[in-house]
PDB file of N, CA and C in Angstrom:
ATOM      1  N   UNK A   1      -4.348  -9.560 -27.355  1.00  0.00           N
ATOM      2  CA  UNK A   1      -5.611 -10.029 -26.814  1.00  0.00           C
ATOM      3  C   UNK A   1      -6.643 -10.101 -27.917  1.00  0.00           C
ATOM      4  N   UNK A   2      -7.441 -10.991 -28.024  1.00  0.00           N
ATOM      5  CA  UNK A   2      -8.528 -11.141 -28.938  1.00  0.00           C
ATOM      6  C   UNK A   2      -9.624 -10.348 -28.540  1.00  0.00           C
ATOM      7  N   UNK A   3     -10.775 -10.152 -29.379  1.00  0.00           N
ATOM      8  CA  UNK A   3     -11.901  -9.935 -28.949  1.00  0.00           C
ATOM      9  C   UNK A   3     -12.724 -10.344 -27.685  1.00  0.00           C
ATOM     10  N   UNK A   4     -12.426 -11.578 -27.581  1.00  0.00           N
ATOM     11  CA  UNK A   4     -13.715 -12.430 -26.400  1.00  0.00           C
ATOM     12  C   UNK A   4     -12.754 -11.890 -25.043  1.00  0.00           C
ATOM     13  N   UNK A   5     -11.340 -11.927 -25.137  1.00  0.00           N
ATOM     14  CA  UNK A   5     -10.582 -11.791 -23.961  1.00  0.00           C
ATOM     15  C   UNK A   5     -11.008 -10.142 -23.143  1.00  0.00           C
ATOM     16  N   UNK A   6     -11.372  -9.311 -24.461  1.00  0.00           N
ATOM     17  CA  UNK A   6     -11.318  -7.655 -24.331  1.00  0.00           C
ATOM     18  C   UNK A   6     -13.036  -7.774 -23.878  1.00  0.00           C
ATOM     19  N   UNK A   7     -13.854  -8.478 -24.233  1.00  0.00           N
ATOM     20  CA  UNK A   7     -15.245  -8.175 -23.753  1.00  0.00           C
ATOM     21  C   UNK A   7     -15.391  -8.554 -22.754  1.00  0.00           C
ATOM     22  N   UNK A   8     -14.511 -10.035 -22.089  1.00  0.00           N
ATOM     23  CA  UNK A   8     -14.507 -10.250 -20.434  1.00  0.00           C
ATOM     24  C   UNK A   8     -13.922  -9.490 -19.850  1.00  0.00           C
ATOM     25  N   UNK A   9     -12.596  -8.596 -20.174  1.00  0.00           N
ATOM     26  CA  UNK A   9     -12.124  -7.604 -19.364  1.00  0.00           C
ATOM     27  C   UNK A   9     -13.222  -6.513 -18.909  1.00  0.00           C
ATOM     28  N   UNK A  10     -13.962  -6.262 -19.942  1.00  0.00           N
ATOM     29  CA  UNK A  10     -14.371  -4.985 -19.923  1.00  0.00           C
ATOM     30  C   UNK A  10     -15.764  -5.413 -19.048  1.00  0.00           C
ATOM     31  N   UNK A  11     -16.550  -6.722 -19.072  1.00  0.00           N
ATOM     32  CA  UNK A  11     -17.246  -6.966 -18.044  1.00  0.00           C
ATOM     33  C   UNK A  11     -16.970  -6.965 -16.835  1.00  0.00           C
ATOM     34  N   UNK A  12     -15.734  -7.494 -16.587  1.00  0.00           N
ATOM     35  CA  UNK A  12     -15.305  -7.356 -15.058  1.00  0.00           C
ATOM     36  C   UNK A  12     -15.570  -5.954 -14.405  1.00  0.00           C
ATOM     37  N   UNK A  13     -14.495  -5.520 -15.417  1.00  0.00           N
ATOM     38  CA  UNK A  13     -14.194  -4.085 -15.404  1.00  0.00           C
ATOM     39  C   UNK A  13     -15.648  -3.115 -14.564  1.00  0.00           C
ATOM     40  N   UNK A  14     -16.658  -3.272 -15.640  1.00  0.00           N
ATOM     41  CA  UNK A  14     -18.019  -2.784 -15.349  1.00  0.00           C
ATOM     42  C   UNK A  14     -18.297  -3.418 -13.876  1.00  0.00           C
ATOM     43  N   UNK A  15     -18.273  -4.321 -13.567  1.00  0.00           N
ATOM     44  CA  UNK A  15     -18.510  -5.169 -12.383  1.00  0.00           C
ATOM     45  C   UNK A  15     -17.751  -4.549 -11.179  1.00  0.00           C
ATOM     46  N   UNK A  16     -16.135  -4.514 -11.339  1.00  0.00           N
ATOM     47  CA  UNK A  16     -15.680  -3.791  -9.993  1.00  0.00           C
ATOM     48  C   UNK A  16     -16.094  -2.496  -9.795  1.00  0.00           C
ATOM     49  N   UNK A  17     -16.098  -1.840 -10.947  1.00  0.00           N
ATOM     50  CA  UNK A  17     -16.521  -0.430 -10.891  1.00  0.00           C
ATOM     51  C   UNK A  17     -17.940  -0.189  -9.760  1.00  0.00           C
ATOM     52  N   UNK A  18     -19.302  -0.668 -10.206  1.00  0.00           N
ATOM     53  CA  UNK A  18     -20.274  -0.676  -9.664  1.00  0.00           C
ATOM     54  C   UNK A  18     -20.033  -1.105  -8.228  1.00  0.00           C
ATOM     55  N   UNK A  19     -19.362  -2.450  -7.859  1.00  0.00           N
ATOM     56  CA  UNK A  19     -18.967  -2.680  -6.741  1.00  0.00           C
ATOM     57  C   UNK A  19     -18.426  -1.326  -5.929  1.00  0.00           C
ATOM     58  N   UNK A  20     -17.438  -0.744  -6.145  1.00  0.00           N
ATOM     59  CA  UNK A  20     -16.689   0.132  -5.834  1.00  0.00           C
ATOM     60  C   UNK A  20     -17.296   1.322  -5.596  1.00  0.00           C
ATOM     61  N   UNK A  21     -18.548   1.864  -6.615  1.00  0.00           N
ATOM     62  CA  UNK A  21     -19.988   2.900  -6.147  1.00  0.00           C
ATOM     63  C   UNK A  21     -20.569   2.530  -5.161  1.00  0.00           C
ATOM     64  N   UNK A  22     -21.119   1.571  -4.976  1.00  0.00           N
ATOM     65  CA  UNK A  22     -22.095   0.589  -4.194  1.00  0.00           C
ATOM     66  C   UNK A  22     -21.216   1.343  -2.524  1.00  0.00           C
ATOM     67  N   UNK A  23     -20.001   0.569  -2.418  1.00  0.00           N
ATOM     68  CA  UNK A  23     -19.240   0.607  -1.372  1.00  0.00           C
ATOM     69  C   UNK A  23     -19.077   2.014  -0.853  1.00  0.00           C
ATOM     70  N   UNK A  24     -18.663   2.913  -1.926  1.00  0.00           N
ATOM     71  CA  UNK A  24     -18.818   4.383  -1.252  1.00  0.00           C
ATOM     72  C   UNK A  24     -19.786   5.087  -1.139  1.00  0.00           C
ATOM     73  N   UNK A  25     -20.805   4.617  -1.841  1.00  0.00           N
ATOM     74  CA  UNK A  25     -22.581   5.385  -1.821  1.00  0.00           C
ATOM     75  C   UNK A  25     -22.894   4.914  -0.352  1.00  0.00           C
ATOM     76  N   UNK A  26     -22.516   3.485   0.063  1.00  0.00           N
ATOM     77  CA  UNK A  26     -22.376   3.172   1.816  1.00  0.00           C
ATOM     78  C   UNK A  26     -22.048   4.082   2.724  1.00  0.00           C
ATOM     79  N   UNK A  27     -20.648   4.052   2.005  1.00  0.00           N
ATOM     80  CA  UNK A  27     -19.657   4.740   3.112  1.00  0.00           C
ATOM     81  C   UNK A  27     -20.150   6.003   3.878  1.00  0.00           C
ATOM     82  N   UNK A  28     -20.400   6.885   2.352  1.00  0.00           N
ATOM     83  CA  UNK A  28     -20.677   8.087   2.740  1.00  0.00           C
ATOM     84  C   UNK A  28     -22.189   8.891   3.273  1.00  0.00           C
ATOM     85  N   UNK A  29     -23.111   7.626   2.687  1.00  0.00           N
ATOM     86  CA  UNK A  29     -24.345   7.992   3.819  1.00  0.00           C
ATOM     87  C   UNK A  29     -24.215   7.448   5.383  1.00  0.00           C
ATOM     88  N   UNK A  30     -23.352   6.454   4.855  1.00  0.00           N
ATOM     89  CA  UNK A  30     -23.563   5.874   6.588  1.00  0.00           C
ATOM     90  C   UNK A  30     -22.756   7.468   7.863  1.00  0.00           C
ATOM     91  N   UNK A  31     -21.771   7.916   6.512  1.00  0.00           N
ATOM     92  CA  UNK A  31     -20.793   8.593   7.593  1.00  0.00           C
ATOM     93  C   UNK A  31     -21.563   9.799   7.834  1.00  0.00           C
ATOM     94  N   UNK A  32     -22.928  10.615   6.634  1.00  0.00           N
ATOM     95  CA  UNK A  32     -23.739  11.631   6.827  1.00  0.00           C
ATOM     96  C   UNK A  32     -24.630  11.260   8.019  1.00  0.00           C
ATOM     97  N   UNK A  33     -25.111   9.491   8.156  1.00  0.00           N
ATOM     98  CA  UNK A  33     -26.258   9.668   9.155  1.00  0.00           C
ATOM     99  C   UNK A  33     -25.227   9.702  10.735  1.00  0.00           C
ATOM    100  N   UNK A  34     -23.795   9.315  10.640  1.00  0.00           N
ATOM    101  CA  UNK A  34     -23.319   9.533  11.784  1.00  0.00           C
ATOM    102  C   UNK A  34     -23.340  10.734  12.186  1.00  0.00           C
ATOM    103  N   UNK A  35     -22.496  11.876  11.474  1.00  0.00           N
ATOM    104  CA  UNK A  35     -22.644  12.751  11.651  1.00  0.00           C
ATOM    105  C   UNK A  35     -23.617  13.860  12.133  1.00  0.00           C
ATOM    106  N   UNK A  36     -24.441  13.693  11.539  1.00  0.00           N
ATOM    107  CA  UNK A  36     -26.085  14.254  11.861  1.00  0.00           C
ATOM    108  C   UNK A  36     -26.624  13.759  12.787  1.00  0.00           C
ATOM    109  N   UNK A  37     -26.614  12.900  13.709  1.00  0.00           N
ATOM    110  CA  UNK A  37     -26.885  11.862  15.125  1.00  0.00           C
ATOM    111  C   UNK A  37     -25.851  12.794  16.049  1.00  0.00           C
ATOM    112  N   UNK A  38     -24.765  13.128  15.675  1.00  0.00           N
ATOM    113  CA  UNK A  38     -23.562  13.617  16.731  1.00  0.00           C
ATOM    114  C   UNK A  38     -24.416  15.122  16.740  1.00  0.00           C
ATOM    115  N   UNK A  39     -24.264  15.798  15.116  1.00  0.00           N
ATOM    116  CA  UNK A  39     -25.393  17.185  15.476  1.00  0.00           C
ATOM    117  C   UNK A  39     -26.439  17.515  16.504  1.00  0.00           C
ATOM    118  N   UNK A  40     -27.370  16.413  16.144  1.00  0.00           N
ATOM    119  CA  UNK A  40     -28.775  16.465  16.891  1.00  0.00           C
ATOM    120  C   UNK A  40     -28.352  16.365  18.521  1.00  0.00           C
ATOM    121  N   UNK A  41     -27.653  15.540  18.958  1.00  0.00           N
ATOM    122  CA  UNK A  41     -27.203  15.265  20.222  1.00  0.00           C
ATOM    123  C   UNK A  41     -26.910  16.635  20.901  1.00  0.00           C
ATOM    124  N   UNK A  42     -25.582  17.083  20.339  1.00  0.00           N
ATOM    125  CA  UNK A  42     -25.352  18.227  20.306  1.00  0.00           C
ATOM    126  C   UNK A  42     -26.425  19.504  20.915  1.00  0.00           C
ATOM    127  N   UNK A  43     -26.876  19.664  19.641  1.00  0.00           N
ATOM    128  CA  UNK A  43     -27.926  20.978  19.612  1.00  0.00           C
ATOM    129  C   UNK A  43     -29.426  19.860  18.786  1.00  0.00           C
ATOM    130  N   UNK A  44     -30.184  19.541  20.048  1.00  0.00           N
ATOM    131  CA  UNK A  44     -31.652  19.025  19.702  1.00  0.00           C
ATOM    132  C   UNK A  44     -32.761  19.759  19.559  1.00  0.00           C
ATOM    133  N   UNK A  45     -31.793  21.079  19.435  1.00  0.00           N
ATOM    134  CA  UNK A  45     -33.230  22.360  18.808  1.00  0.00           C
ATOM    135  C   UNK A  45     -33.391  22.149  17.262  1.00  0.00           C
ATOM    136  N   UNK A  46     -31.936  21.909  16.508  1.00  0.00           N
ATOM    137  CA  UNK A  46     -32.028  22.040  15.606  1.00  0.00           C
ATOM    138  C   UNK A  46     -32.021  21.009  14.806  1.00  0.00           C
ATOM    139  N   UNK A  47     -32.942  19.937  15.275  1.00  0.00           N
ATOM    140  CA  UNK A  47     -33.219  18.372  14.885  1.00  0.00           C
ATOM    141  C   UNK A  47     -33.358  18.425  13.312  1.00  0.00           C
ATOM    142  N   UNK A  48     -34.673  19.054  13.258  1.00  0.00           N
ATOM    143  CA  UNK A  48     -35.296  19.595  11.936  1.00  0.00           C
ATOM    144  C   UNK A  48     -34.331  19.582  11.156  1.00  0.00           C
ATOM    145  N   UNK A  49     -33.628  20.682  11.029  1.00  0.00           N
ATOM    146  CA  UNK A  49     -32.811  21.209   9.922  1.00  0.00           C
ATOM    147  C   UNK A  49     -32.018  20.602   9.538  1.00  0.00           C
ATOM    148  N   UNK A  50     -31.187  19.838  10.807  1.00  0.00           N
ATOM    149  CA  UNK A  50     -30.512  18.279  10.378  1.00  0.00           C
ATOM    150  C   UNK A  50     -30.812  17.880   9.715  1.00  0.00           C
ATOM    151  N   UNK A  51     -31.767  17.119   9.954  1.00  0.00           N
ATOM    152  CA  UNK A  51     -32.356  16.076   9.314  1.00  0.00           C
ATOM    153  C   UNK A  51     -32.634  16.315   7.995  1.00  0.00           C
ATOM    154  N   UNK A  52     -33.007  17.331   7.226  1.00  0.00           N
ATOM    155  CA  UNK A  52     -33.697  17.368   6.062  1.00  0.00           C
ATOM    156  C   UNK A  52     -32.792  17.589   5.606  1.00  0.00           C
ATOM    157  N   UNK A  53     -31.267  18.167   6.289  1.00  0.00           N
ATOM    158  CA  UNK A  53     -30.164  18.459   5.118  1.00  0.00           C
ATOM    159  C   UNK A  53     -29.489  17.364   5.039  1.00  0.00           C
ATOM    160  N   UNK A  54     -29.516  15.834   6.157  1.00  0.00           N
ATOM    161  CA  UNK A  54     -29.251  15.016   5.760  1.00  0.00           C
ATOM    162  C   UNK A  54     -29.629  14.335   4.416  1.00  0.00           C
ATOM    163  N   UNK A  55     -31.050  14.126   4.965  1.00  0.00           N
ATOM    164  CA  UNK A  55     -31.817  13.676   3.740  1.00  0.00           C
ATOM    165  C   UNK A  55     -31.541  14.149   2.357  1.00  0.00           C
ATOM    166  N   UNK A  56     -31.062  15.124   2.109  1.00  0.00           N
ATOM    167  CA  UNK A  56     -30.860  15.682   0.801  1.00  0.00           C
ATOM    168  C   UNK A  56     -29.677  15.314   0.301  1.00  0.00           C
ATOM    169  N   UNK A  57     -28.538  15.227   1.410  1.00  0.00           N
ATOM    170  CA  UNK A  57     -27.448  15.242   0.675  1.00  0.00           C
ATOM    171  C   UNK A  57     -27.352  13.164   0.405  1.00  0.00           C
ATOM    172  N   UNK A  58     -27.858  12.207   1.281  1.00  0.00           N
ATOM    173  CA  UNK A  58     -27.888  11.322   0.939  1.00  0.00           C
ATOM    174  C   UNK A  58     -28.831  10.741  -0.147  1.00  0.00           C
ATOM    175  N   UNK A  59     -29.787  11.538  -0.468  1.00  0.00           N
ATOM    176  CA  UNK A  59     -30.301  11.739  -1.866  1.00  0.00           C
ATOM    177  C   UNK A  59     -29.522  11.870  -2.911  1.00  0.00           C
ATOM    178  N   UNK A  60     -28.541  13.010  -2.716  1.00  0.00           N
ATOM    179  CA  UNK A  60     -27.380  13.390  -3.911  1.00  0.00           C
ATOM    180  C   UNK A  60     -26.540  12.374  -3.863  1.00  0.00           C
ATOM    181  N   UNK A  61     -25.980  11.616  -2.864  1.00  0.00           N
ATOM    182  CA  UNK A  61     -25.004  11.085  -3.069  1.00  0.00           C
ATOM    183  C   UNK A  61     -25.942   9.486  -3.449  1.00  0.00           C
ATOM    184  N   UNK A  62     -27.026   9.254  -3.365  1.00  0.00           N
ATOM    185  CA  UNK A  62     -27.758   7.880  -4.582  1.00  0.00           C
ATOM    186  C   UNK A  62     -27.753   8.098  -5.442  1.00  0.00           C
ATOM    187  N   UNK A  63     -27.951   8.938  -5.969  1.00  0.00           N
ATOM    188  CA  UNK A  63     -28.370   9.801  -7.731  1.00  0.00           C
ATOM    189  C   UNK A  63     -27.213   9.254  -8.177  1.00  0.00           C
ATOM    190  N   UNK A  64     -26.399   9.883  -7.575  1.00  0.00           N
ATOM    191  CA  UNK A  64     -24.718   9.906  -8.194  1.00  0.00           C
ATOM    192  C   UNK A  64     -24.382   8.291  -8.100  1.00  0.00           C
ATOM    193  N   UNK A  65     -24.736   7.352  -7.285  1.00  0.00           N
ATOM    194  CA  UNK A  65     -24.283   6.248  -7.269  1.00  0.00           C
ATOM    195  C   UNK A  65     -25.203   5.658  -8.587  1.00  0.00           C
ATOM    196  N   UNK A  66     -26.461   5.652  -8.084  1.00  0.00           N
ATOM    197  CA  UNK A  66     -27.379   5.097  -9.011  1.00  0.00           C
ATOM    198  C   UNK A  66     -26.776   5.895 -11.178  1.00  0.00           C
ATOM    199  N   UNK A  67     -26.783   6.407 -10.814  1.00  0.00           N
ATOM    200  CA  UNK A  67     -25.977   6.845 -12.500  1.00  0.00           C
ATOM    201  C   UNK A  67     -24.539   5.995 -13.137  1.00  0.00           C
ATOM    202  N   UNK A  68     -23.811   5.556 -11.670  1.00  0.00           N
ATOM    203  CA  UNK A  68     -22.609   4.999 -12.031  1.00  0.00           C
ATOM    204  C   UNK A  68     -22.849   3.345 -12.348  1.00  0.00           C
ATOM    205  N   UNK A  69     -24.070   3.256 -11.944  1.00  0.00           N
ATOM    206  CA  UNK A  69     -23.977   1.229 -11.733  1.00  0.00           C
ATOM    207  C   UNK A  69     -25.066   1.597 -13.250  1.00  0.00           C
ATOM    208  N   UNK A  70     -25.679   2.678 -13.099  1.00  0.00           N
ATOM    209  CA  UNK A  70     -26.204   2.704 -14.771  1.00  0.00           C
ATOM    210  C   UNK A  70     -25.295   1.908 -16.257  1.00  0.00           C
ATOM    211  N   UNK A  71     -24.361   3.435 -15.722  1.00  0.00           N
ATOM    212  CA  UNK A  71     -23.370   3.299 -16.506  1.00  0.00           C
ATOM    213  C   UNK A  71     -22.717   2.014 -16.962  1.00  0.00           C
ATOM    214  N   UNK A  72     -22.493   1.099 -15.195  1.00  0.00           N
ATOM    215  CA  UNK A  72     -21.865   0.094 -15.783  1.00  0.00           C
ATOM    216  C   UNK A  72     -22.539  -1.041 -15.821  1.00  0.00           C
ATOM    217  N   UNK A  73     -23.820  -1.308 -15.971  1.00  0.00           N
ATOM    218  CA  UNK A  73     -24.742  -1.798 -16.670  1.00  0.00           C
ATOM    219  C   UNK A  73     -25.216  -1.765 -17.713  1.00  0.00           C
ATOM    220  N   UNK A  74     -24.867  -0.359 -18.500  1.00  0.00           N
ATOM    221  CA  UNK A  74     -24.877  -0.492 -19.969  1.00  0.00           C
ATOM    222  C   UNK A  74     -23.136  -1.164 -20.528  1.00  0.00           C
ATOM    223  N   UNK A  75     -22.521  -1.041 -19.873  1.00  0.00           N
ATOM    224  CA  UNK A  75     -20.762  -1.759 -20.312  1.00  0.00           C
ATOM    225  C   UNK A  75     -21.457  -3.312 -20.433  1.00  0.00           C
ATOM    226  N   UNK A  76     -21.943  -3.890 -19.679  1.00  0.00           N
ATOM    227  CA  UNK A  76     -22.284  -5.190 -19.151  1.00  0.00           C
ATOM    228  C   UNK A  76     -23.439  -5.642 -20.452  1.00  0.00           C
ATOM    229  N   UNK A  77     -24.187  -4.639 -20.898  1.00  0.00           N
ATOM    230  CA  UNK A  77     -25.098  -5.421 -21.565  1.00  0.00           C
ATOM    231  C   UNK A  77     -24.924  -5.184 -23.158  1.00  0.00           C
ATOM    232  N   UNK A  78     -23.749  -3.963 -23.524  1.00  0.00           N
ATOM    233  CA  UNK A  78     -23.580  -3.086 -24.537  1.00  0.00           C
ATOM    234  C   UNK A  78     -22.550  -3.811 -25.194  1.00  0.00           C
ATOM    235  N   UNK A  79     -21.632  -3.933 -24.421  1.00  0.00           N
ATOM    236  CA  UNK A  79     -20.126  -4.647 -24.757  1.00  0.00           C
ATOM    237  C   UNK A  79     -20.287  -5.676 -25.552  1.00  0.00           C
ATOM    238  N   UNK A  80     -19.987  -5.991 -26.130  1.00  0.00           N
ATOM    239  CA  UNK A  80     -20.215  -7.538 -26.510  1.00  0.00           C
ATOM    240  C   UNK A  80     -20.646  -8.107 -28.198  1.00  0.00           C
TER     241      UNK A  80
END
């Protein structure tokens, strides 16, 4: 493989990757706010506490996404 062939790989590359964050940074808040809806239902005393530990952990799990499409946004603009 030449050079130009190895810098389009490695763009793609960067490209599915981020795709692939994107999709589970989805997944897994969508599946925290399900979860926490089934809680509250549950026990609606303890709405509050839900909620803010939702909020936190779908905080953690952006950080973590947002760092990975970083990442492959510097592949995308670095590469080359």
């Amino acid at each position: 493989m030449d050079a130009a062939a190895m810098v389009a790989l490695a763009k793609m590359g960067a490209a599915f990757a981020a795709s692939i964050v994107v999709i589970g940074a989805a997944l897994g808040i969508s599946r925290i706010g399900v979860q926490a809806l089934e809680a509250i239902a549950r026990q609606p005393e303890a709405a509050g506490d839900i909620r803010s530990n939702m909020i936190v952990a779908a905080a953690l799990i952006e950080g973590l996404a947002f760092f990975a499409i970083i990442a492959a946004v510097l592949v995308l603009f670095l590469v080359g």
